[in-house]
Protein backbone atom coordinates (compact mmCIF):
# COMPACT_ATOMS: atom_id res chain seq x y z
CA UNK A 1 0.00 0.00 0.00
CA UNK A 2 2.78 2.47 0.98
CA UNK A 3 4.96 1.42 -1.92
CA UNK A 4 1.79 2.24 -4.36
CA UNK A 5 1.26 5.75 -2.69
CA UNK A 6 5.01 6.56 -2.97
CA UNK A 7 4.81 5.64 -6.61
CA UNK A 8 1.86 7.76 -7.49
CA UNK A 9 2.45 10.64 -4.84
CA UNK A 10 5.48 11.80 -7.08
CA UNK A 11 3.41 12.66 -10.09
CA UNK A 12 -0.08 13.67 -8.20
CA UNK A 13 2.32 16.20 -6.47
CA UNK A 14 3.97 17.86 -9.55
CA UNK A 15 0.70 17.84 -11.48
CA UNK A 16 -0.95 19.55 -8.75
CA UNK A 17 1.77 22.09 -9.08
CA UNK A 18 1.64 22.58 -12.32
CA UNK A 19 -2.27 22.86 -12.87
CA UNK A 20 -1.77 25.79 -9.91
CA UNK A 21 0.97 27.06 -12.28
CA UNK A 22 -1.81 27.05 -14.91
CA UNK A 23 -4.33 29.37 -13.45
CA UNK A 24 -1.72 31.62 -12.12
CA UNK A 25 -0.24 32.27 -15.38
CA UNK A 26 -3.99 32.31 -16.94
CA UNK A 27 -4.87 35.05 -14.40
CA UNK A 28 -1.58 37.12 -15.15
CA UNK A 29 -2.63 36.50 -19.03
CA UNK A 30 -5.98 37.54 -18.72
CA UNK A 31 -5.36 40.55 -16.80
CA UNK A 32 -2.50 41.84 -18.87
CA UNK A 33 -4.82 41.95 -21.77
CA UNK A 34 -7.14 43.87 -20.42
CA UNK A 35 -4.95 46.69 -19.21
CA UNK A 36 -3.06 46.80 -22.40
CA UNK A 37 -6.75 46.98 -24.46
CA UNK A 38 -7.83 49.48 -21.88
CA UNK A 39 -4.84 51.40 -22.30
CA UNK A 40 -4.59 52.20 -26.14
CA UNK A 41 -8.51 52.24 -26.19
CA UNK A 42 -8.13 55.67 -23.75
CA UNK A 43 -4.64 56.93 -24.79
CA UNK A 44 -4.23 59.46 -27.17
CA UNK A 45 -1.69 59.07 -30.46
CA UNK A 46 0.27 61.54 -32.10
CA UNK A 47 1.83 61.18 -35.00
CA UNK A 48 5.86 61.65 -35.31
CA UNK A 49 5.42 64.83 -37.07
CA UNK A 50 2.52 67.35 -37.52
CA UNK A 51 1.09 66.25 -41.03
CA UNK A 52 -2.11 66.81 -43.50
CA UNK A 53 -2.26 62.52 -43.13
CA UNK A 54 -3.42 61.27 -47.01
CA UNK A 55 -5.15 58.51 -44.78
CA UNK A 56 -8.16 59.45 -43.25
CA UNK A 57 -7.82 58.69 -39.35
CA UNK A 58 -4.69 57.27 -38.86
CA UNK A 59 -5.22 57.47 -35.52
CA UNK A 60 -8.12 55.19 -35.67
CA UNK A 61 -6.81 52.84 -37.71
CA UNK A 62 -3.26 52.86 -35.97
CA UNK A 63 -5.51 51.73 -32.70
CA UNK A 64 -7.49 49.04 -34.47
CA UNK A 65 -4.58 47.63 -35.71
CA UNK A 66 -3.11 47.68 -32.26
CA UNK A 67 -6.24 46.17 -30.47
CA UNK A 68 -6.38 43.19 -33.12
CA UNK A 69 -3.04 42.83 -32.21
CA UNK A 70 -2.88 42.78 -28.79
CA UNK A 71 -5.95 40.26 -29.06
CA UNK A 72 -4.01 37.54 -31.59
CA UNK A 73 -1.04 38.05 -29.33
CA UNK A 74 -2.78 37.32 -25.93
CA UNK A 75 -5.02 34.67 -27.79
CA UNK A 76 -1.70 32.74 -29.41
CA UNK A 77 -0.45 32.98 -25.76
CA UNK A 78 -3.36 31.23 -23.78
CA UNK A 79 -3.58 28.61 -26.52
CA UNK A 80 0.15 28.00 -25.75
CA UNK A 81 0.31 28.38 -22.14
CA UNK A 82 -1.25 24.86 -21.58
CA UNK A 83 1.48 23.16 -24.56
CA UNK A 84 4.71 24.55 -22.46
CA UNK A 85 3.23 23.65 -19.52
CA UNK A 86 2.52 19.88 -20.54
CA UNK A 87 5.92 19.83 -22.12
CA UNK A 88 7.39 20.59 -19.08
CA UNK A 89 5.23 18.79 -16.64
CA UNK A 90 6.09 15.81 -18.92
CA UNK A 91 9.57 15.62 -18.57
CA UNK A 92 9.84 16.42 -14.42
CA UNK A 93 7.05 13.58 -14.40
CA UNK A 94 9.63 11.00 -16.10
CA UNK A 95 12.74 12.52 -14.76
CA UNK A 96 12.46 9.64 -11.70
CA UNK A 97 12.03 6.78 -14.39
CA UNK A 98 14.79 8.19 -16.86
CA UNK A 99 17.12 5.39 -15.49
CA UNK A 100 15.03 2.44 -16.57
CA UNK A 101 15.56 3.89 -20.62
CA UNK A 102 18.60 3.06 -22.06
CA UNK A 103 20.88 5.62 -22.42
CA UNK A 104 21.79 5.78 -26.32
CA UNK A 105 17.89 6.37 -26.65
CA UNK A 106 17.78 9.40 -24.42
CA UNK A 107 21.18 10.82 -26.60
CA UNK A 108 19.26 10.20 -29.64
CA UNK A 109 15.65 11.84 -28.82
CA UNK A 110 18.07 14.73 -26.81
CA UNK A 111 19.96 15.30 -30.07
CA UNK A 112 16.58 15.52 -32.13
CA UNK A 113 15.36 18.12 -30.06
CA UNK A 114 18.98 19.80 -29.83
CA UNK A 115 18.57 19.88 -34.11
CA UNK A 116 15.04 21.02 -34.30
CA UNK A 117 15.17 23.71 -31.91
CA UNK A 118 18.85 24.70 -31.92
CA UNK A 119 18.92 25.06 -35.53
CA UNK A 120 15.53 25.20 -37.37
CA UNK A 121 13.31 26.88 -35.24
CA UNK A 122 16.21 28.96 -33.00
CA UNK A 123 15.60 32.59 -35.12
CA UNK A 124 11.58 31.51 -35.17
CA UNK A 125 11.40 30.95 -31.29
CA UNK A 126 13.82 33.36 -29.92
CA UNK A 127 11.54 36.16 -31.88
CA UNK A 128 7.96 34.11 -30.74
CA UNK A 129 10.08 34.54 -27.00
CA UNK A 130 11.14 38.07 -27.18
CA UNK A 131 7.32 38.78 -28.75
CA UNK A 132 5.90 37.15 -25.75
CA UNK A 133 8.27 38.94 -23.17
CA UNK A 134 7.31 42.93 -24.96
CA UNK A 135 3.63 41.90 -24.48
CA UNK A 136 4.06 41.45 -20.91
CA UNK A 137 6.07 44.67 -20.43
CA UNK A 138 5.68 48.42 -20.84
CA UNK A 139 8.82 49.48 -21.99
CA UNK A 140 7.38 49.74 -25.61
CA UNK A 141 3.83 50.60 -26.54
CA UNK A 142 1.75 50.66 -29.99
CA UNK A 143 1.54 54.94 -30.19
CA UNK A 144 4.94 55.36 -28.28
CA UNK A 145 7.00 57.83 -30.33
CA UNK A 146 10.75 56.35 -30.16
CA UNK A 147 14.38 56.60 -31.70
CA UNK A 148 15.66 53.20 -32.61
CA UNK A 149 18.78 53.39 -34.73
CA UNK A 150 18.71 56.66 -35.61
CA UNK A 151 14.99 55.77 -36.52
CA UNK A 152 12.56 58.37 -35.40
CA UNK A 153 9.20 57.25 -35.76
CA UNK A 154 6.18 55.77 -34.28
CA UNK A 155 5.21 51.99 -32.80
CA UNK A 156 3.01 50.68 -35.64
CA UNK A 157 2.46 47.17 -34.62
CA UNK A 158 3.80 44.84 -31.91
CA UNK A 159 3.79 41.09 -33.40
CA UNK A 160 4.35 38.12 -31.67
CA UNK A 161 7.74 37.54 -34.42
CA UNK A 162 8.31 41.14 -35.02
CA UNK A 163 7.58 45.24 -34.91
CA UNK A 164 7.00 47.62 -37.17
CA UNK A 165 8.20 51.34 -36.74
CA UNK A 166 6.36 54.23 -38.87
CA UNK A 167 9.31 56.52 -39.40
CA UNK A 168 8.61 60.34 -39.58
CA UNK A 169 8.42 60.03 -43.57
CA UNK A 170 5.88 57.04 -42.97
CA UNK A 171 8.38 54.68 -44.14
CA UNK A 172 8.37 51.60 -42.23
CA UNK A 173 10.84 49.56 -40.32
CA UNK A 174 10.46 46.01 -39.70
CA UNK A 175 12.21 45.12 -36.50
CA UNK A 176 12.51 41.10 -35.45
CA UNK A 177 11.70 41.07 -31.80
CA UNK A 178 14.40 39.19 -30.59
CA UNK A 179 16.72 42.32 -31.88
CA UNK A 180 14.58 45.12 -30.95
CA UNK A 181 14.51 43.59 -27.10
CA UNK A 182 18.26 44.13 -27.16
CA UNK A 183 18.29 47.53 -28.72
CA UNK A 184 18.78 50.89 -26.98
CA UNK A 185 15.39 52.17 -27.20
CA UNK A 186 14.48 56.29 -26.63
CA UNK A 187 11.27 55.98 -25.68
CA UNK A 188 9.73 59.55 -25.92
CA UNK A 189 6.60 58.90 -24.28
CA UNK A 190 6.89 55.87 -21.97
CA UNK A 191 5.74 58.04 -18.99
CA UNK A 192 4.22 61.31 -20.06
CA UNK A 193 4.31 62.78 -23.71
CA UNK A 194 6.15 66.14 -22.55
CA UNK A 195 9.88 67.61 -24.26
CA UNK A 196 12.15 69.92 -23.25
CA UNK A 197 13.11 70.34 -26.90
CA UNK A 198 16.48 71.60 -27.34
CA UNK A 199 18.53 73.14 -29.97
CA UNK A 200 22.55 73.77 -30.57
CA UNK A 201 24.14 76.35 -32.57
CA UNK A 202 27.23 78.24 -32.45
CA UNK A 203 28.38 81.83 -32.66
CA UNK A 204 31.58 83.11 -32.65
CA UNK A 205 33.69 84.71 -29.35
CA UNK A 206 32.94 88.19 -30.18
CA UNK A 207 29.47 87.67 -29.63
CA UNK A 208 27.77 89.71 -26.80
CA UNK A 209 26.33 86.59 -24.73
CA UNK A 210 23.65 88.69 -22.78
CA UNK A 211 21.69 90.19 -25.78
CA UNK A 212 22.46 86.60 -27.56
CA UNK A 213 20.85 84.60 -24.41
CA UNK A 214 17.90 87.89 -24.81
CA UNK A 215 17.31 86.51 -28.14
CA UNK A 216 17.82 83.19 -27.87
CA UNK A 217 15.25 83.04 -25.03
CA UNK A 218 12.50 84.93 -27.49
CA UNK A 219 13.01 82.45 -30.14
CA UNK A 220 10.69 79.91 -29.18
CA UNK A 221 8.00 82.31 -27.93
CA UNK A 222 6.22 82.91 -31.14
CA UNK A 223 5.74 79.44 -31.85
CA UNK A 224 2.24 77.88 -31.61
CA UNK A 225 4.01 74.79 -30.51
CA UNK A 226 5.85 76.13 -27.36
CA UNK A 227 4.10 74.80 -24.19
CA UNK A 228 4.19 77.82 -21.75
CA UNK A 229 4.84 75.78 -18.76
CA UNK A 230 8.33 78.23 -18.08
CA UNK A 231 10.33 80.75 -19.63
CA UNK A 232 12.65 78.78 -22.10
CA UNK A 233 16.45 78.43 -20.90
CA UNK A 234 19.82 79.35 -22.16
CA UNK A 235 23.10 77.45 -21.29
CA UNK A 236 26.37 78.36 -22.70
CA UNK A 237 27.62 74.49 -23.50
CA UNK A 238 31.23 74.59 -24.68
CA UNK A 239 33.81 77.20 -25.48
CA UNK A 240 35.85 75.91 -28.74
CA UNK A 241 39.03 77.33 -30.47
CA UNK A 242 36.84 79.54 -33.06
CA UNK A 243 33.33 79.69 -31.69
CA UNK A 244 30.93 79.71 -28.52
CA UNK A 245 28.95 76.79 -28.14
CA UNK A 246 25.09 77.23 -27.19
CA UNK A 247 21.57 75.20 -26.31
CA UNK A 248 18.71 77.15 -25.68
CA UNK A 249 15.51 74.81 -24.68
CA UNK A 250 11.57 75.23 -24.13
CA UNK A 251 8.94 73.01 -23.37
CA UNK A 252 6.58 70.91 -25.84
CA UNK A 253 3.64 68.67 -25.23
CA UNK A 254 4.39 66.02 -27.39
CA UNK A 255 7.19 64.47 -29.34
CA UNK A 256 5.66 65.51 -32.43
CA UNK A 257 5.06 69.70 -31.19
CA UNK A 258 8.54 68.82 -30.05
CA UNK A 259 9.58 68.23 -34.48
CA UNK A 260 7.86 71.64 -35.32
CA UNK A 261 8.89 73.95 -32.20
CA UNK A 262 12.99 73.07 -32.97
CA UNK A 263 11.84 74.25 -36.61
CA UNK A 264 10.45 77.36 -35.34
CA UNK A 265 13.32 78.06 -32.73
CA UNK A 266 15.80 77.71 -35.42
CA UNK A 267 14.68 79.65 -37.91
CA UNK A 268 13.34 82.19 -35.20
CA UNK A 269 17.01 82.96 -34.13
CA UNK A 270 18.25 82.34 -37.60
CA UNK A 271 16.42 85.64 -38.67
CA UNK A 272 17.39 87.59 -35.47
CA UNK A 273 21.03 86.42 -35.52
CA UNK A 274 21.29 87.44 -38.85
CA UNK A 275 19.68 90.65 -38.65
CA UNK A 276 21.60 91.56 -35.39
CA UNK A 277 24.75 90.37 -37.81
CA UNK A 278 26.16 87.55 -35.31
CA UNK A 279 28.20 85.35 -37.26
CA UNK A 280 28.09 81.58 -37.19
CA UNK A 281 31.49 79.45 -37.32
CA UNK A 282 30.70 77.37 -40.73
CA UNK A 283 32.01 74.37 -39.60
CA UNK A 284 29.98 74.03 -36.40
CA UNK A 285 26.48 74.67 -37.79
CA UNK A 286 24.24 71.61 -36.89
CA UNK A 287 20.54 71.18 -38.52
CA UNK A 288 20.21 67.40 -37.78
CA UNK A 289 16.79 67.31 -36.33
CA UNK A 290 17.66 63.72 -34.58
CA UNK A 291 20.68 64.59 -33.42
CA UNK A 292 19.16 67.53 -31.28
CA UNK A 293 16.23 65.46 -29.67
């Protein structure tokens, strides 16, 4: 009697385990679905840049695409969830009886599996992991407005094998997931949607640095896009061999107000600089729009 109870305790215990493991994980699955639908339901998307769209309601269609997404994801993973787990629960069940099988037939069915998944299915599964790991965490969202690679764009889609970044020029990026999860990501709106845009330019030492802070200051001020939250600021950033390096920044409320107020600063102070006759050093003047994000 106590010889047949210690033979079937082992694998009553484990599968008890594991069908607990089962509605935990179903719980964490079911709730994480509904806070990421509730979530791009009520957020609000802005595009890169400010732009007459020649598709009517992007926003719309950019969230429909994302809640059909979410759905397949979360639906491909509850399907799954009980596969791993019998997979697994299957070999800790038979790890006690693994003696009784010869041992060339447990090298031949481990080198199988060592084949199939090592080799065929590794670039396959390491994206379907890294697909399943982003739908569990926040660090990327479908509206977020990020630099990846010198990419400036917009989360399109979140697949479970891969991601697809709307660049600023609506060109799009197709990003495996397994590489984007190990990519620096600048994640402009992770939090809150606010930028303390910024922009550099440099004048040479003869300059007169209070009336150039004066009109550095007033060059965002004008702008439709400058978020009055406080008066923009000036810092003097380097002092080179043949010029005076300079930032002056002011506050947007989104990434994309962000695009259009550096556009406005710049050619705000452009004007004044030029009328006030301050000269530029040549080989220090920057217009890279990414580069001063």
């Amino acid at each position: 009697m106590l010889e047949e109870l210690a033979v079937y305790s082992y694998p009553l215990g484990v599968s008890i385990i594991f069908i607990l493991l089962y509605l935990y994980f179903r719980l964490k699955i079911k709730r994480a679905e509904k806070l990421k639908l509730k979530n791009i339901k009520k957020r609000e998307i802005h595009g890169a840049v400010e732009t007459d769209s020649p598709v009517e309601n992007d926003e719309k269609d950019i969230k429909e695409r994302g809640i059909h997404a979410i759905e397949d994801r979360f639906s491909f993973i509850s399907k799954a969830l009980p596969l791993a787990l019998f997979g697994i629960w299957s070999i800790v069940v038979f790890i006690p009886y693994l003696g009784s099988i010869p041992s060339v037939y447990i090298s031949i069915i481990a080198a199988i599996l060592s084949v199939i998944a090592g080799v065929s299915l590794r670039p396959f599964l390491e994206n379907l992991f890294s697909g399943v790991v982003i739908s569990f965490f926040k660090f990327i969202k479908i509206g977020d407005t990020v630099i990846i690679d010198d990419h400036y764009g917009l989360i399109e889609e979140i697949g479970l094998t891969y991601s697809i970044v709307k660049k600023w020029d609506w060109n799009r990026v197709v990003i495996p997931n397994s590489k984007l999860i190990q990519k620096e990501i600048q994640n402009l709106t992770i939090n809150d949607q606010y930028i303390w845009a910024h922009i550099e330019f440099y004048v040479s030492p003869e300059t007169d640095l209070e009336e150039l802070e004066k009109w550095a200051k007033e060059s965002p001020l004008k702008s439709k896009y400058f978020a009055n939250t406080e008066e923009p600021t000036f810092w003097v950033m380097g002092l080179e061999k043949d010029s005076i390096r300079c930032w002056v920044a002011a506050w947007a409320d989104n990434p994309s107000d962000a695009w259009e107020l550096r556009n406005d600063m710049r050619t705000s102070l452009l004007k004044r600089l030029q009328q006030e006759g301050v000269s530029f050093h040549l080989n220090h003047w920057k217009t890279n729009l990414i580069s001063s994000s």
